[in-house]
C-alpha atoms as a PDB file:
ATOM      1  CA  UNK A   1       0.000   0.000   0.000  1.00  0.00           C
ATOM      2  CA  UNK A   2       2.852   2.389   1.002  1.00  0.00           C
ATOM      3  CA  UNK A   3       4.899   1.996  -2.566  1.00  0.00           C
ATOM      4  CA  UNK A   4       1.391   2.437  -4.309  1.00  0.00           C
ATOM      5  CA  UNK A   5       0.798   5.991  -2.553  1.00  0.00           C
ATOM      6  CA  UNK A   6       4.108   7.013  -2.674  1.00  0.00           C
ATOM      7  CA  UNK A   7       4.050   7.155   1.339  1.00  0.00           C
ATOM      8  CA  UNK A   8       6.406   5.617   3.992  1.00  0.00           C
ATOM      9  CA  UNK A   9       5.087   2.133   5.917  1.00  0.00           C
ATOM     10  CA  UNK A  10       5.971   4.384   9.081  1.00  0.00           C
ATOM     11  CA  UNK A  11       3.379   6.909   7.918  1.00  0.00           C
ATOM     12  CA  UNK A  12       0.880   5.006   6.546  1.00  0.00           C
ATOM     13  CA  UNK A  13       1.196   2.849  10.106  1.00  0.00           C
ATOM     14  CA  UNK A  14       1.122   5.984  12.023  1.00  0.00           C
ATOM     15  CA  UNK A  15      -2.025   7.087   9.878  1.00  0.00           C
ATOM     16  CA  UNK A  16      -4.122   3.687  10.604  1.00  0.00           C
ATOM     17  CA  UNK A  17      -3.282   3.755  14.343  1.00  0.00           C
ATOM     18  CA  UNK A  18      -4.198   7.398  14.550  1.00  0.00           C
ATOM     19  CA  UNK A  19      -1.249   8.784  15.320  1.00  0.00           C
ATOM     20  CA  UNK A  20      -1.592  11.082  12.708  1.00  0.00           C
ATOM     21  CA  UNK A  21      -4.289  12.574  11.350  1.00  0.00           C
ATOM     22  CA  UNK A  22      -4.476  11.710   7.182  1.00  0.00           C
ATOM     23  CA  UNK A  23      -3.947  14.854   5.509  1.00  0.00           C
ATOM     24  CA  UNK A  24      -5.829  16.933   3.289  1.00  0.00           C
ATOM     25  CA  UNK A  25      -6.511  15.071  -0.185  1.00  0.00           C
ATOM     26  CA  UNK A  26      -5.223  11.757   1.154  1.00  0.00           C
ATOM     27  CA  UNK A  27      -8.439  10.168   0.785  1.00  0.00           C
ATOM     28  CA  UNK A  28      -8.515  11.246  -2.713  1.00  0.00           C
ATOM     29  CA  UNK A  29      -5.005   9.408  -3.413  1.00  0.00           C
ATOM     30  CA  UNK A  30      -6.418   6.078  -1.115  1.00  0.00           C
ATOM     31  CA  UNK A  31      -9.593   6.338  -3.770  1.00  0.00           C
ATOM     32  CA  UNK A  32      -7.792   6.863  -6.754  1.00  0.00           C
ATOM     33  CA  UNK A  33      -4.633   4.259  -6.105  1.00  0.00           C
ATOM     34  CA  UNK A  34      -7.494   1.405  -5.637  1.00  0.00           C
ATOM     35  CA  UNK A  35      -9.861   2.404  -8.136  1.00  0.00           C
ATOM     36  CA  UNK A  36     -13.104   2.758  -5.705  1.00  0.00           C
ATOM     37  CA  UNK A  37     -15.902   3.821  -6.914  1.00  0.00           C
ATOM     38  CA  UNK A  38     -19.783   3.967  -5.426  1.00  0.00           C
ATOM     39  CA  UNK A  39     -20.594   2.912  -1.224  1.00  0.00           C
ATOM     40  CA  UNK A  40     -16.537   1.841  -0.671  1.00  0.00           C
ATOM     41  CA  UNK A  41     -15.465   5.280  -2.352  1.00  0.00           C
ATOM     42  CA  UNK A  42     -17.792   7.103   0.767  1.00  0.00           C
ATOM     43  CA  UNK A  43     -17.464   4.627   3.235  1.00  0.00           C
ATOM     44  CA  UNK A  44     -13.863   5.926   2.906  1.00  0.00           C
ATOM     45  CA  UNK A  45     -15.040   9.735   2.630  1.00  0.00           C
ATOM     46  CA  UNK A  46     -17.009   8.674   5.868  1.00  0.00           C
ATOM     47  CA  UNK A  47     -13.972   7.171   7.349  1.00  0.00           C
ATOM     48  CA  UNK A  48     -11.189   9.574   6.462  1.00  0.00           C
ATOM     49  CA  UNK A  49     -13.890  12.410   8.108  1.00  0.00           C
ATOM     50  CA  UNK A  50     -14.221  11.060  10.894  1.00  0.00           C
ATOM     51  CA  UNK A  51     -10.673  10.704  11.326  1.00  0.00           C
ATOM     52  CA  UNK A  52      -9.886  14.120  11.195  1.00  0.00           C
ATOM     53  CA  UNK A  53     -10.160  16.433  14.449  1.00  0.00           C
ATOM     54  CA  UNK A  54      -8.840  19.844  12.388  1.00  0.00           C
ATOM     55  CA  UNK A  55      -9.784  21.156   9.070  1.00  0.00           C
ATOM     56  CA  UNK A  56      -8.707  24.089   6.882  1.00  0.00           C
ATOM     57  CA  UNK A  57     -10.901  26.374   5.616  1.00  0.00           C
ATOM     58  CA  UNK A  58     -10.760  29.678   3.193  1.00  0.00           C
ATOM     59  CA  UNK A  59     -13.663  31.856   3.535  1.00  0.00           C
ATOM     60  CA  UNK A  60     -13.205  34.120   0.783  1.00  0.00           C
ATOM     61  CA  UNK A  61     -15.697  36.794   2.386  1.00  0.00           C
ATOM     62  CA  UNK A  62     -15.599  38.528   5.777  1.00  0.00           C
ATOM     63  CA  UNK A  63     -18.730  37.264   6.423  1.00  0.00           C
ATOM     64  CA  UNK A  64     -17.626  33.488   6.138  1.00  0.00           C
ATOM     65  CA  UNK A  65     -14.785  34.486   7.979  1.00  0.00           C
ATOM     66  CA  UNK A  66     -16.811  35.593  10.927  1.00  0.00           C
ATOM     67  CA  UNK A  67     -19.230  32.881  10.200  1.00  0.00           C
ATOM     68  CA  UNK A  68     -16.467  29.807  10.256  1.00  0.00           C
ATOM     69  CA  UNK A  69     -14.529  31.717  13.306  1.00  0.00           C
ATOM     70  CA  UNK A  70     -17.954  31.553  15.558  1.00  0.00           C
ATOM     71  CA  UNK A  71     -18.614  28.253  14.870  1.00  0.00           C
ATOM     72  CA  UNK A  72     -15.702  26.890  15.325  1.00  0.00           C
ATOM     73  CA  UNK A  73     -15.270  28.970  18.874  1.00  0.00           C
ATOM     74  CA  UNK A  74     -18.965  27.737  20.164  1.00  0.00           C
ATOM     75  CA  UNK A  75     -18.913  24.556  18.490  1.00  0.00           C
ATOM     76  CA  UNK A  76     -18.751  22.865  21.604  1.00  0.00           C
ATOM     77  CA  UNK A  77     -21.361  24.323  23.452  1.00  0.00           C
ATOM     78  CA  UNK A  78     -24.007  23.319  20.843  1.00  0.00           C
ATOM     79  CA  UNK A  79     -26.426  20.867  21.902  1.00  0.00           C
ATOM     80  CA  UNK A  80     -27.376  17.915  19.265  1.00  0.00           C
ATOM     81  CA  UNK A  81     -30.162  19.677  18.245  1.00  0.00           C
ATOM     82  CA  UNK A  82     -28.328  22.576  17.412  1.00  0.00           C
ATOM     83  CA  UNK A  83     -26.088  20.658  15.404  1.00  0.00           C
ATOM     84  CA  UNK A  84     -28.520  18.560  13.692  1.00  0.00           C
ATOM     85  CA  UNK A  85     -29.605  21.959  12.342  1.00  0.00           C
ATOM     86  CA  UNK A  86     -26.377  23.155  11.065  1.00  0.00           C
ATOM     87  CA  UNK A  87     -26.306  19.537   9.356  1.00  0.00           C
ATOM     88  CA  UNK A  88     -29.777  20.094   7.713  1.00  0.00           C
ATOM     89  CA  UNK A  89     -28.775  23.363   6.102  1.00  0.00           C
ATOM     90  CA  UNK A  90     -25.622  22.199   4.983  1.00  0.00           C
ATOM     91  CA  UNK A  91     -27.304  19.075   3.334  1.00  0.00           C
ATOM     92  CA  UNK A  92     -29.515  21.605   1.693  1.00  0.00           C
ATOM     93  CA  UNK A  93     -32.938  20.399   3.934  1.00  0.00           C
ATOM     94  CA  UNK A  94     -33.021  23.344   5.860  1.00  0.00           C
ATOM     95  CA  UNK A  95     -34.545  26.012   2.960  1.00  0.00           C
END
């Protein structure tokens, strides 16, 4: 697996213990290297998501900057419900 991503067996050990979080576009390379396509393709989107405790984002307006900067200072004091909202408007359920 490492020689077909081009990645180290010490990285790609550290990633699967989670030791390291898998970087940005990684699950694109895991996809892509194996040729998955359909439910394994987001079962691995799923995965690799869930794996992740920090993301990068680029608002490219003030407003999403002030947007993504509140949520991600009070994102721990919302309650499910709360979130479950967020999700819904994300998803595109909440217009």
């Amino acid at each position: 697996m490492a020689n077909l991503l081009g990645k180290s067996v010490a990285f790609i050990s550290s990633v699967e213990r989670g030791d390291k979080q898998p970087p940005s576009g990684f699950d694109d390379l895991v996809i892509n290297a194996f040729g998955l396509e359909g439910t394994e393709k987001d079962d691995l989107r799923k995965a690799f998501s869930r794996a992740r405790t920090s993301f990068e984002i680029r608002p490219t307006t003030e407003v999403g900057l002030d947007t993504a900067s509140m949520l991600a200072r009070r994102f721990n004091d919302l309650d499910e419900l709360d979130i479950m909202r967020i999700r819904e408007i994300l998803d595109g359920k909440g217009e």
